[in-house]
C-alpha atoms as a PDB file:
ATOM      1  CA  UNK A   1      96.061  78.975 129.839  1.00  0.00           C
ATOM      2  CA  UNK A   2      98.107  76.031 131.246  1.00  0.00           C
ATOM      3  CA  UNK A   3      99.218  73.119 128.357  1.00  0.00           C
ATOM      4  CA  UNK A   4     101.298  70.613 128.755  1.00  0.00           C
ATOM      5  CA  UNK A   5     104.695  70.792 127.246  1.00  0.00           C
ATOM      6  CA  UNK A   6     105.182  67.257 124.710  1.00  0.00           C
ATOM      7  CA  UNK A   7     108.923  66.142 123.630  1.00  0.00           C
ATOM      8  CA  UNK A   8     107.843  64.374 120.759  1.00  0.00           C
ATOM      9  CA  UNK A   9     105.425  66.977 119.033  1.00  0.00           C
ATOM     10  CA  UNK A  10     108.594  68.998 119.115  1.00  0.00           C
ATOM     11  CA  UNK A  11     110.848  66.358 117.932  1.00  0.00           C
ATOM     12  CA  UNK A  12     108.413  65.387 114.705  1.00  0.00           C
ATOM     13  CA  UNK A  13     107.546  69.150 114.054  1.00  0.00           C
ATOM     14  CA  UNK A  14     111.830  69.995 113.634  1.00  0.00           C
ATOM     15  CA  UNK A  15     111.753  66.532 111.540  1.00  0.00           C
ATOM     16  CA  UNK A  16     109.359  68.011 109.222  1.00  0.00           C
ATOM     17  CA  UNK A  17     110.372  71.428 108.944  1.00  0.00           C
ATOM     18  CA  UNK A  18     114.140  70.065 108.235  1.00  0.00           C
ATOM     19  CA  UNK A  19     115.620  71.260 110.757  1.00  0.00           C
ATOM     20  CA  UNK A  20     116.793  67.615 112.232  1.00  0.00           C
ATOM     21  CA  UNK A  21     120.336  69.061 112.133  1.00  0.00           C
ATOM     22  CA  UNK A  22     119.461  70.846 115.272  1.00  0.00           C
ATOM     23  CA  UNK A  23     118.561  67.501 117.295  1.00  0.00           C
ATOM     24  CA  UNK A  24     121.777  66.626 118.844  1.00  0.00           C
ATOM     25  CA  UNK A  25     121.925  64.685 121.529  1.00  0.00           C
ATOM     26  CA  UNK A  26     122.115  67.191 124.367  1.00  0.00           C
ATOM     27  CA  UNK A  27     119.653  69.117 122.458  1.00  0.00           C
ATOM     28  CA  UNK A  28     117.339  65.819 122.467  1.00  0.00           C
ATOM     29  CA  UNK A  29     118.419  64.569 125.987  1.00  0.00           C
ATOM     30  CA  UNK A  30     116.289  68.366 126.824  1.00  0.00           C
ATOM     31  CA  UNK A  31     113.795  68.570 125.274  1.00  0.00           C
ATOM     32  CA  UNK A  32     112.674  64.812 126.348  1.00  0.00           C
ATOM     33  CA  UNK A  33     113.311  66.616 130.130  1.00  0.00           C
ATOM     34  CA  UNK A  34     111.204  69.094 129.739  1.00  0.00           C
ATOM     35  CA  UNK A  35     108.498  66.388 128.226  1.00  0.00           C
ATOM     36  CA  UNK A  36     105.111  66.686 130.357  1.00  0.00           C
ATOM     37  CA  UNK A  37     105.837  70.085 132.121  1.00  0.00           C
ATOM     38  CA  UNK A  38     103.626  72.972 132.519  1.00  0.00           C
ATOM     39  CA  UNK A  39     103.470  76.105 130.228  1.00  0.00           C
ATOM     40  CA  UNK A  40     101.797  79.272 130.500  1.00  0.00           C
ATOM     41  CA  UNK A  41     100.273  80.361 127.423  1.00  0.00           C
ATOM     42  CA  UNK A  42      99.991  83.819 129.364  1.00  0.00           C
ATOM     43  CA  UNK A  43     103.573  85.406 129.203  1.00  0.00           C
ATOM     44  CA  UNK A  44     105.126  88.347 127.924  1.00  0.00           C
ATOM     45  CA  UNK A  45     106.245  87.494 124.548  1.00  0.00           C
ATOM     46  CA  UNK A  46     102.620  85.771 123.688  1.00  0.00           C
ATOM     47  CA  UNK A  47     100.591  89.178 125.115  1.00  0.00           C
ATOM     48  CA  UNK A  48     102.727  91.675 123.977  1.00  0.00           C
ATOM     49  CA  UNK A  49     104.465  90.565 120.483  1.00  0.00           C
ATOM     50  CA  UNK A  50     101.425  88.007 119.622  1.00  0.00           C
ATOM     51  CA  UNK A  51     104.024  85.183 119.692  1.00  0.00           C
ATOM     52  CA  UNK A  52     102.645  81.314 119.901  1.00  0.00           C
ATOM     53  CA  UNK A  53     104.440  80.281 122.719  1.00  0.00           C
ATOM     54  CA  UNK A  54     104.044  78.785 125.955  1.00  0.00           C
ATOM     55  CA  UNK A  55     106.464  79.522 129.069  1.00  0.00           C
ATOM     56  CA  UNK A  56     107.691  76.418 131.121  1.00  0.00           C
ATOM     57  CA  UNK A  57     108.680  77.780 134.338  1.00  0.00           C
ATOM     58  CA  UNK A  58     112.085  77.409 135.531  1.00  0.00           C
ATOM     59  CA  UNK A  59     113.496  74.846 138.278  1.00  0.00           C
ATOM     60  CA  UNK A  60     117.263  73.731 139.808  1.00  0.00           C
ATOM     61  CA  UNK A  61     117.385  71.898 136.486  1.00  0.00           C
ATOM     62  CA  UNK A  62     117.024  73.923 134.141  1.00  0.00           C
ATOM     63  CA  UNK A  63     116.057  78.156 133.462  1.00  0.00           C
ATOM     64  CA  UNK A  64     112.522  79.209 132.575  1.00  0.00           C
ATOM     65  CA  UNK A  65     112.329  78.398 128.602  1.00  0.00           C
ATOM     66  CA  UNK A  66     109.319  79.463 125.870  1.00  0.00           C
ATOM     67  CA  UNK A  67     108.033  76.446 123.579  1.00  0.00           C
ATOM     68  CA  UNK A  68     106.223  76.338 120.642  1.00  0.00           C
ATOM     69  CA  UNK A  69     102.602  76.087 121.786  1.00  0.00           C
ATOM     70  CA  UNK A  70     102.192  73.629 118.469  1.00  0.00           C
ATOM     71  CA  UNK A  71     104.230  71.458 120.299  1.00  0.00           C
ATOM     72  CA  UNK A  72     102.153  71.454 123.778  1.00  0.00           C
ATOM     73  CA  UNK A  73      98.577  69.655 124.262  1.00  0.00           C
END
């Protein structure tokens, strides 16, 4: 299934979890790249280890990358 990959789910979700040491600014100035891309929720580590994530494919700007699927719509 195709969702739609959303910066500030994943911003709010490390907020709450405590884990805002981890938002630097490069880390940050990513995440809101990758904000509104597509993921597949049909990938490897999802089928075969039962992981919740979603696969944004990669492009010249950056490598193929697994999100949180809490953190897609």
């Amino acid at each position: 299934m195709i969702v739609i990959f959303r910066a500030e789910k994943m911003i709010a979700r490390a907020k709450r979890e405590g884990k805002q040491e981890l938002l630097d600014d490069k880390t940050v100035a990513m995440i809101r790249e990758l904000d509104g891309s597509e993921a597949n929720t049909y990938n490897w580590r999802s089928q075969v280890y039962g992981e919740p994530l979603a696969l944004i494919a990669g492009n010249d700007r950056h490598p193929e990358m697994y999100v949180n699927v809490v953190d897609c719509d």
